[in-house]
C-alpha atoms as a PDB file:
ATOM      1  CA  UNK A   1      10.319 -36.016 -17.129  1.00  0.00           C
ATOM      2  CA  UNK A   2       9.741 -33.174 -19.576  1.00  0.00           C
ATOM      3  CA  UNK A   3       9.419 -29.578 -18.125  1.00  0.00           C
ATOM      4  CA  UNK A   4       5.925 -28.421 -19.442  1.00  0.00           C
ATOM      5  CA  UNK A   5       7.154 -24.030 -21.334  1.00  0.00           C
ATOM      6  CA  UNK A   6       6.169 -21.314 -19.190  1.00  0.00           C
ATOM      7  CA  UNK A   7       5.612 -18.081 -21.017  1.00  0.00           C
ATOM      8  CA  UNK A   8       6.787 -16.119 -18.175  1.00  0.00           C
ATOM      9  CA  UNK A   9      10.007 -15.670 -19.460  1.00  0.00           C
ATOM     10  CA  UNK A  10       8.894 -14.114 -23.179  1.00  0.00           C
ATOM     11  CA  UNK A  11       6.482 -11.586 -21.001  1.00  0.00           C
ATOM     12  CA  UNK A  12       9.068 -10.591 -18.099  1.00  0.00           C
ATOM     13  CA  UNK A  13      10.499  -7.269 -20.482  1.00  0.00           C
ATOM     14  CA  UNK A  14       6.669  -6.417 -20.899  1.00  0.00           C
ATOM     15  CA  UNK A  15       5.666  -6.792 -17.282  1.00  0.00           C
ATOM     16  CA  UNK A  16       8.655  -4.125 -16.680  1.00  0.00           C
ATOM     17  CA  UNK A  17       7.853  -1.649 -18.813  1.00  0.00           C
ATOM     18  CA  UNK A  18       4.099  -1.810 -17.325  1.00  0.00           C
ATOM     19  CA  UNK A  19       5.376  -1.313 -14.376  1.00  0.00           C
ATOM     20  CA  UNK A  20       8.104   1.452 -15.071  1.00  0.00           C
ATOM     21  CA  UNK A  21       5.118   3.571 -16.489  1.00  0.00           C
ATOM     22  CA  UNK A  22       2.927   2.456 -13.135  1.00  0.00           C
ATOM     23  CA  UNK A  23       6.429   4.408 -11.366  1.00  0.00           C
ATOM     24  CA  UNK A  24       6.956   7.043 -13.747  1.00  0.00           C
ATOM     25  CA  UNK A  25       5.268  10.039 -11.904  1.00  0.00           C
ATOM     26  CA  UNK A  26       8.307   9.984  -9.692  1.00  0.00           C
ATOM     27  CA  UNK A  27      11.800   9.246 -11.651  1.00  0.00           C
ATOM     28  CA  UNK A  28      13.586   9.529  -8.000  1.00  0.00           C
ATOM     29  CA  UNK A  29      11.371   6.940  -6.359  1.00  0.00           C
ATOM     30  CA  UNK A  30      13.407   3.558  -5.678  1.00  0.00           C
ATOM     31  CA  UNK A  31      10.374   1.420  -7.295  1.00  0.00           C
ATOM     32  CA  UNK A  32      11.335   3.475 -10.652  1.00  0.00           C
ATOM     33  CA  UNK A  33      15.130   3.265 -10.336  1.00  0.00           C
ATOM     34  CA  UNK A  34      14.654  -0.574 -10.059  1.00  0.00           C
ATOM     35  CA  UNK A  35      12.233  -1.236 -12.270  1.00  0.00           C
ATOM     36  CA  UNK A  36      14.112   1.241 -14.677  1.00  0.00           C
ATOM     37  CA  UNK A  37      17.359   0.189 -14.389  1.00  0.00           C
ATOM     38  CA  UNK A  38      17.329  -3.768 -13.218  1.00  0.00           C
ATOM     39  CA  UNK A  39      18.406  -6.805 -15.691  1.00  0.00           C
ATOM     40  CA  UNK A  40      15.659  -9.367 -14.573  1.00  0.00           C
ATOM     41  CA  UNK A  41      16.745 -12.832 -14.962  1.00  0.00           C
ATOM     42  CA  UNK A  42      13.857 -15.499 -14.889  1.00  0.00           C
ATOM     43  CA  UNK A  43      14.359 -18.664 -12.431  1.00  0.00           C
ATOM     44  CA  UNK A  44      11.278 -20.931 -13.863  1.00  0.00           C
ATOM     45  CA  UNK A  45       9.904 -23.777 -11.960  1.00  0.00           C
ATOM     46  CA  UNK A  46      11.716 -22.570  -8.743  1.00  0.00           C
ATOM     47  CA  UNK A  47       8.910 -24.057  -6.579  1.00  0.00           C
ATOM     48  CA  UNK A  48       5.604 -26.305  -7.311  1.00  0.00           C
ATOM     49  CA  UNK A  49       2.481 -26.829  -5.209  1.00  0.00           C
ATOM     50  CA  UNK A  50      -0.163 -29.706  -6.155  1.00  0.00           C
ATOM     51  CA  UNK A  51      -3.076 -27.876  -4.181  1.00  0.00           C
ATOM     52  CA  UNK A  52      -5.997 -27.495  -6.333  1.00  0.00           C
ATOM     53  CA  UNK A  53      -4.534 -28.731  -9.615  1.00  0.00           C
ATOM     54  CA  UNK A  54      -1.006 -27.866  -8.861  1.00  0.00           C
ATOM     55  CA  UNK A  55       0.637 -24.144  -9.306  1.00  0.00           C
ATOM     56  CA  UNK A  56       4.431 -23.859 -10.393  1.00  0.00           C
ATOM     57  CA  UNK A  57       6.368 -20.736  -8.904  1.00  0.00           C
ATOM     58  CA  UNK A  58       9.020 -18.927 -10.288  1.00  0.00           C
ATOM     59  CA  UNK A  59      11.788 -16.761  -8.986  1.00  0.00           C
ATOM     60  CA  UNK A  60      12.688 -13.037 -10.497  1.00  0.00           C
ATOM     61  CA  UNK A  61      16.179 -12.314 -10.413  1.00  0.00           C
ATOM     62  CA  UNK A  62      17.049  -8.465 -10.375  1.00  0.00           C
ATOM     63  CA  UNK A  63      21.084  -7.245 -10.955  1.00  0.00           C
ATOM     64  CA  UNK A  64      21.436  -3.351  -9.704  1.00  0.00           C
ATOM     65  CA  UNK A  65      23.681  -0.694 -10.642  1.00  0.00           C
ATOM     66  CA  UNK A  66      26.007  -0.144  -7.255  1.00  0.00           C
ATOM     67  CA  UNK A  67      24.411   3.380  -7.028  1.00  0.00           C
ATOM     68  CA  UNK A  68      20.856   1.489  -6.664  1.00  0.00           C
ATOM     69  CA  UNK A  69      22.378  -0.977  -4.305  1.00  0.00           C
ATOM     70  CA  UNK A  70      23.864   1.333  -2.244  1.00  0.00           C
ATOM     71  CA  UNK A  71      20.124   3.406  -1.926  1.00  0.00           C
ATOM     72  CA  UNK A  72      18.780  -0.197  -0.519  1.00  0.00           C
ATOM     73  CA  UNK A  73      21.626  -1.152   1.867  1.00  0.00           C
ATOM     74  CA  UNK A  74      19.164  -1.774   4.750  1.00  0.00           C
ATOM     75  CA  UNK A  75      17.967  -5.387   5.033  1.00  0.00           C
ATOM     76  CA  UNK A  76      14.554  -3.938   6.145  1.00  0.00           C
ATOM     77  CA  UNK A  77      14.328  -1.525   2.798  1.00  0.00           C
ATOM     78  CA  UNK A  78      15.187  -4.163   0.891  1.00  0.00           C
ATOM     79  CA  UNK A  79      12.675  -7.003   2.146  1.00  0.00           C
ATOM     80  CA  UNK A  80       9.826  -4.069   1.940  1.00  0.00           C
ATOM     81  CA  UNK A  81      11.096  -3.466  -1.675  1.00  0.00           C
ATOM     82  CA  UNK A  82      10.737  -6.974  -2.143  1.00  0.00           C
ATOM     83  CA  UNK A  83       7.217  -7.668  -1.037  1.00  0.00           C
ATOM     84  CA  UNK A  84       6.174  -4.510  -3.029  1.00  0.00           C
ATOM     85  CA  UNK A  85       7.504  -5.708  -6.151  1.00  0.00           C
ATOM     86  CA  UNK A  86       6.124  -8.995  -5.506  1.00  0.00           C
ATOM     87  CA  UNK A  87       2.921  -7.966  -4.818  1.00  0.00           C
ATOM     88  CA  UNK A  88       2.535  -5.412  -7.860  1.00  0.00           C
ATOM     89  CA  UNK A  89       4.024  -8.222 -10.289  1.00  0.00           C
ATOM     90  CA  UNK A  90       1.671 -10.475  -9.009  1.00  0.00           C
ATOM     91  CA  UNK A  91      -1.603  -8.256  -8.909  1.00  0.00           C
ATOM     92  CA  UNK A  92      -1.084  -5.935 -11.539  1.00  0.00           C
ATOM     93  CA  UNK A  93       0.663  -7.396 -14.094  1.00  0.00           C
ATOM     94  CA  UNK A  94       1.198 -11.206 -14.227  1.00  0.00           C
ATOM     95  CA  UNK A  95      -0.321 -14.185 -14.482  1.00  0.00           C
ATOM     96  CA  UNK A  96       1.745 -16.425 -12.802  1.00  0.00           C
ATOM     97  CA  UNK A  97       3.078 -17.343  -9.376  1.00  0.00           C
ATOM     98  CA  UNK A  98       6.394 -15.072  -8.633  1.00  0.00           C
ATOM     99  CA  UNK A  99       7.605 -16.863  -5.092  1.00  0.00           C
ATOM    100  CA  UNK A 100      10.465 -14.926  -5.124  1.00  0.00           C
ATOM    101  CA  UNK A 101      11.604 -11.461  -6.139  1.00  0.00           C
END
């Protein structure tokens, strides 16, 4: 079976810097460090549901600096983190299904 090309991938670098300016009123906020400072690796097809016509999901990938990591070290930070990004990706700036961030 042939996987059908998601354009998720090409868009990722543009979907950060939309939402690095969305952060950019506050350089120290954690949102702006990540978004700033994160290599995003791209996990397509990660997930696929056939409701309604079918909707593939994707996973997003971020590598932090130690200094970043070591901001987050709370589980609880870091799922909150995780639900914001996933929510603004999702909203704000993309198209597609992000399951996980």
């Amino acid at each position: 079976m042939m996987s059908e090309p998601y354009e998720i991938s090409k868009k990722i670098p543009a979907y950060m810097q939309r939402l690095k300016h969305m952060y950019a009123s506050d350089a120290h906020n954690i949102y702006y460090q990540i978004i700033s400072n994160a290599s995003v690796f791209v996990r397509e097809q990660v997930s696929y549901d056939n409701w309604n016509g079918g909707t593939t999901g994707h996973a997003l990938i971020f590598f932090l600096e130690e200094d970043i990591l070591r901001r987050i070290d709370n589980f609880d930070i870091q799922e909150e983190i995780c639900e914001k990004l996933k929510k603004e990706i999702l909203i704000n700036v993309c198209d597609h299904r992000c399951t996980n961030v």
